[in-house]
Protein backbone atom coordinates (compact mmCIF):
# COMPACT_ATOMS: atom_id res chain seq x y z
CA UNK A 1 -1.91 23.33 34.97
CA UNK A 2 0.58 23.23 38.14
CA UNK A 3 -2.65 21.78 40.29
CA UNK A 4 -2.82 19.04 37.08
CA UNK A 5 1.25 18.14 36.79
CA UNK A 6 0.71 17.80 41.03
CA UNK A 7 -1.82 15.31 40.63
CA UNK A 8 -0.29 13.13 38.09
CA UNK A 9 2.92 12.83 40.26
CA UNK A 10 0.40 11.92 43.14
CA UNK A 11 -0.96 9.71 41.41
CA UNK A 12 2.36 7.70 41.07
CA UNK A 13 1.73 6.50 44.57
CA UNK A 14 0.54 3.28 45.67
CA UNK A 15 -2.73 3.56 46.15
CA UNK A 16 -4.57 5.94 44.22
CA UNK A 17 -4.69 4.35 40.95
CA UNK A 18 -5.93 7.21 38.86
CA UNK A 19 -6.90 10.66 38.50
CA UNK A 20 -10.51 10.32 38.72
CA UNK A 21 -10.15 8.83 42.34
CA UNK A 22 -7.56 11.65 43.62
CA UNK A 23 -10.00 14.28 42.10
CA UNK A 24 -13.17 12.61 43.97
CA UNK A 25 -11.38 13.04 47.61
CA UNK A 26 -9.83 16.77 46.42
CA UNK A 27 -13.45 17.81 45.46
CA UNK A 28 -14.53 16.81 48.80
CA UNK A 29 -12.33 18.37 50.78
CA UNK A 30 -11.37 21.36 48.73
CA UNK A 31 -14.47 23.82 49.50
CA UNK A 32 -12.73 27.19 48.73
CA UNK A 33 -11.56 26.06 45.05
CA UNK A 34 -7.71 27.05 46.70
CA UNK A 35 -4.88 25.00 45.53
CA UNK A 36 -3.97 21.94 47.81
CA UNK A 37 -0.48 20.50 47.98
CA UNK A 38 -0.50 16.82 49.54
CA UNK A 39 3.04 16.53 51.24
CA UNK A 40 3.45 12.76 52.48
CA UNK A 41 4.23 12.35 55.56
CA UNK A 42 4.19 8.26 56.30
CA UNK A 43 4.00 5.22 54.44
CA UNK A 44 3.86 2.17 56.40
CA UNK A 45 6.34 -0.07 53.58
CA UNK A 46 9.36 2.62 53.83
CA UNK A 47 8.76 4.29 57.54
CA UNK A 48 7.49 1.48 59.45
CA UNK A 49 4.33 -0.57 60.17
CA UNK A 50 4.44 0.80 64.03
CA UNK A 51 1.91 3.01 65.43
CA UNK A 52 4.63 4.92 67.52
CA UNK A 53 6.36 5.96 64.10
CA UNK A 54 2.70 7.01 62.69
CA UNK A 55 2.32 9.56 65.64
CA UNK A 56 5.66 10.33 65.23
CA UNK A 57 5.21 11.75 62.16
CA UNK A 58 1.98 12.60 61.85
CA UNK A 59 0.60 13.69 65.18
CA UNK A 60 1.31 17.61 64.32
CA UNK A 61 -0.06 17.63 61.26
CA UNK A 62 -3.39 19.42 61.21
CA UNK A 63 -5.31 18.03 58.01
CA UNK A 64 -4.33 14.55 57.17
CA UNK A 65 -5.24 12.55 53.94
CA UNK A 66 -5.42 8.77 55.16
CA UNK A 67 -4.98 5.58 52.73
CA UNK A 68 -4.97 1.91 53.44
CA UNK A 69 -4.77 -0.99 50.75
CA UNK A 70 -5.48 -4.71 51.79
CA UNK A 71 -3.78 -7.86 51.07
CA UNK A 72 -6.69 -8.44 48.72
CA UNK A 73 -6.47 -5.03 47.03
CA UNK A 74 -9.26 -2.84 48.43
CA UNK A 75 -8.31 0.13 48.77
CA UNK A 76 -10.26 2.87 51.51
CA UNK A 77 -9.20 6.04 53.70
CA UNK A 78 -10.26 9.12 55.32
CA UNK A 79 -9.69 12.62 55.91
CA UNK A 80 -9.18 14.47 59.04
CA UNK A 81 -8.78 18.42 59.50
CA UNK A 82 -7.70 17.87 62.96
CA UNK A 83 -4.28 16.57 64.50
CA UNK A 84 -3.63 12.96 65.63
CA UNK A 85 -2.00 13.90 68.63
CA UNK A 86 -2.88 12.80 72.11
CA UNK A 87 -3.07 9.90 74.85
CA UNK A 88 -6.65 7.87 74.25
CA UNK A 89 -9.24 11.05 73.51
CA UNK A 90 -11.68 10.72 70.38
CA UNK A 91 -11.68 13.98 68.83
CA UNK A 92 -14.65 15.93 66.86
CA UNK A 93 -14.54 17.23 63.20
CA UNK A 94 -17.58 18.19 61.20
CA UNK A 95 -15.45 18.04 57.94
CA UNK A 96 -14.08 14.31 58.58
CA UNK A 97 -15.13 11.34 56.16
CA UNK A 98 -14.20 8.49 55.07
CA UNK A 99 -14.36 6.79 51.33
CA UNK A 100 -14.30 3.56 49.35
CA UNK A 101 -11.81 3.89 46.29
CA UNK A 102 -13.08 0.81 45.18
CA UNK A 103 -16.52 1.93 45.33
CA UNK A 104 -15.99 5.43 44.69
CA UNK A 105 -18.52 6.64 47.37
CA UNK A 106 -17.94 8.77 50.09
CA UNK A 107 -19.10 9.29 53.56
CA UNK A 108 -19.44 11.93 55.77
CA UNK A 109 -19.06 11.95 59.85
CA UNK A 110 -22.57 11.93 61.54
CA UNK A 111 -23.01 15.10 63.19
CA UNK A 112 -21.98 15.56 66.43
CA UNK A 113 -20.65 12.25 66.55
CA UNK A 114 -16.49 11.78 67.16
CA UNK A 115 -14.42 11.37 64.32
CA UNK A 116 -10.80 10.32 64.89
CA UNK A 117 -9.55 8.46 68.05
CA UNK A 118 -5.82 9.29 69.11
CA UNK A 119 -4.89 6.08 70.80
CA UNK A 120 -0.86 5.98 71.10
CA UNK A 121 -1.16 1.99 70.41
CA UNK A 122 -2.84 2.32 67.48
CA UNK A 123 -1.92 4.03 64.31
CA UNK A 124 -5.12 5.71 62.36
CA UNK A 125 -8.55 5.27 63.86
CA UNK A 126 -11.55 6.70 62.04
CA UNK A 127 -14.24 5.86 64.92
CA UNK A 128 -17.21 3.59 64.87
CA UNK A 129 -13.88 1.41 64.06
CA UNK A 130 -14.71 2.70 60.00
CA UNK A 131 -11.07 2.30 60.37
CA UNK A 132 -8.81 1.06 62.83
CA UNK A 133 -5.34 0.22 62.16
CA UNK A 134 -3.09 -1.67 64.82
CA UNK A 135 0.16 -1.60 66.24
CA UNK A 136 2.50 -3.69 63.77
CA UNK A 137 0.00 -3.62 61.07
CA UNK A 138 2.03 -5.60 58.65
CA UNK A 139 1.00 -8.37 61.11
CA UNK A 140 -2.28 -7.33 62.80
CA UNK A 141 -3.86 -5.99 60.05
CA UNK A 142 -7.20 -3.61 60.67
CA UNK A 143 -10.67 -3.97 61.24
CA UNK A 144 -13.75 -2.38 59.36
CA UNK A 145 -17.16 -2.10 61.16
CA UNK A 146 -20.82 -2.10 60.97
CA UNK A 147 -22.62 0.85 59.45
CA UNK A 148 -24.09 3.99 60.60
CA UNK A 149 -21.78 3.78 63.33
CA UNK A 150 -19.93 7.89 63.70
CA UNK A 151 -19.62 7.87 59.68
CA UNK A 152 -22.80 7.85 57.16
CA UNK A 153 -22.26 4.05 55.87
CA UNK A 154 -24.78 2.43 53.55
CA UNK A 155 -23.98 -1.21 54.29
CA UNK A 156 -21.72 -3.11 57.11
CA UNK A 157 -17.81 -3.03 56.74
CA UNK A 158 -18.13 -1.43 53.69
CA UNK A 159 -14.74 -0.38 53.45
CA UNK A 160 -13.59 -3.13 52.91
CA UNK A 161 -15.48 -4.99 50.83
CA UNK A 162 -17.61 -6.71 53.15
CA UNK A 163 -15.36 -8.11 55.56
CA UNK A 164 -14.90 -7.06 58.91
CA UNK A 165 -10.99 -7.74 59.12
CA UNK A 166 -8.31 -6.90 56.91
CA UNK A 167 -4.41 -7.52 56.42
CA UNK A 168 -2.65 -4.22 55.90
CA UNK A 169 -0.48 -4.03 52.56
CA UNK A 170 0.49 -0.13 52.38
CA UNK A 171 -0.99 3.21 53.77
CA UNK A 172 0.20 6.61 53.48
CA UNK A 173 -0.75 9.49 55.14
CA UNK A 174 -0.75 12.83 53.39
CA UNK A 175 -0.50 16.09 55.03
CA UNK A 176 -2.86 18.39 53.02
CA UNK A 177 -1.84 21.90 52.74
CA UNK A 178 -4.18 24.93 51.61
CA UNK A 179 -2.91 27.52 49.59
């Protein structure tokens, strides 16, 4: 029941919708059947649209739930069980993927590819550009990219609906916490 009333108040967030989609990513990342607490740590409309104040608050952070809605209301992320910090590397991480909310699909990092890039004038970057978010993303939006590219993809910028580019209305970043 506590694992229940914790997802319902997630839920009250801006981008997950509804409990089916917060129980699709949980099921996917939760392996052990543990308890997971998702502690935000950014979100772009209250902390800032900067990539300096992501990595600010989310470099140290270990396992990272990421979510991005568009202007036109798609809404996509990824997970990451390693940190964000440092300068320009592209990090491995066999349990990284990244999902379509919209679609409800998810999809899992190609092995041995990288996963995450840690680029200080960026804020999240799932690689193969599945998700790259710039520096003052309120006004440079993202970009989505073609598939099979570090990530198992089914079709091109599938993230986002088709479309390679996208204006950034929200994302949060979650810490996720194993009990």
């Amino acid at each position: 029941r506590d694992e229940e009333r914790s997802s319902q108040a997630f839920v009250k967030e801006d981008i997950i919708h509804d409990l089916e989609e917060l129980e699709m990513i949980i099921r996917k990342i939760n392996k052990e059947s543990s308890k997971i607490t998702l502690n935000l740590l950014y979100k772009a409309t209250a902390d800032s649209d900067r990539a300096k104040v992501f990595h600010k608050k989310c470099d140290k952070a270990k396992c990272t739930l990421v979510l991005v809605e568009t202007d036109k209301g798609r809404r996509f992320g990824g997970y990451t069980s390693v940190d964000w910090s440092g300068k320009c590397i592209e990090k491995n991480d066999e349990e990284a993927f990244v999902f379509s909310l919209d679609k409800m699909k998810i999809y899992d990092v190609i092995p041995d590819e990288k996963a995450i890039g840690c680029y200080p004038k960026f804020g999240p970057v799932f690689l193969g550009c599945q998700i790259r978010i710039y520096d003052h993303a309120f006004k440079n939006g993202g970009t989505t990219f073609e598939k099979e590219l570090n990530f198992n993809t089914d079709e091109d910028y599938v993230l986002n609906g088709g479309e390679r580019t996208f204006n950034v209305k929200e994302i949060e970043v979650y810490e996720v916490i194993a009990q």
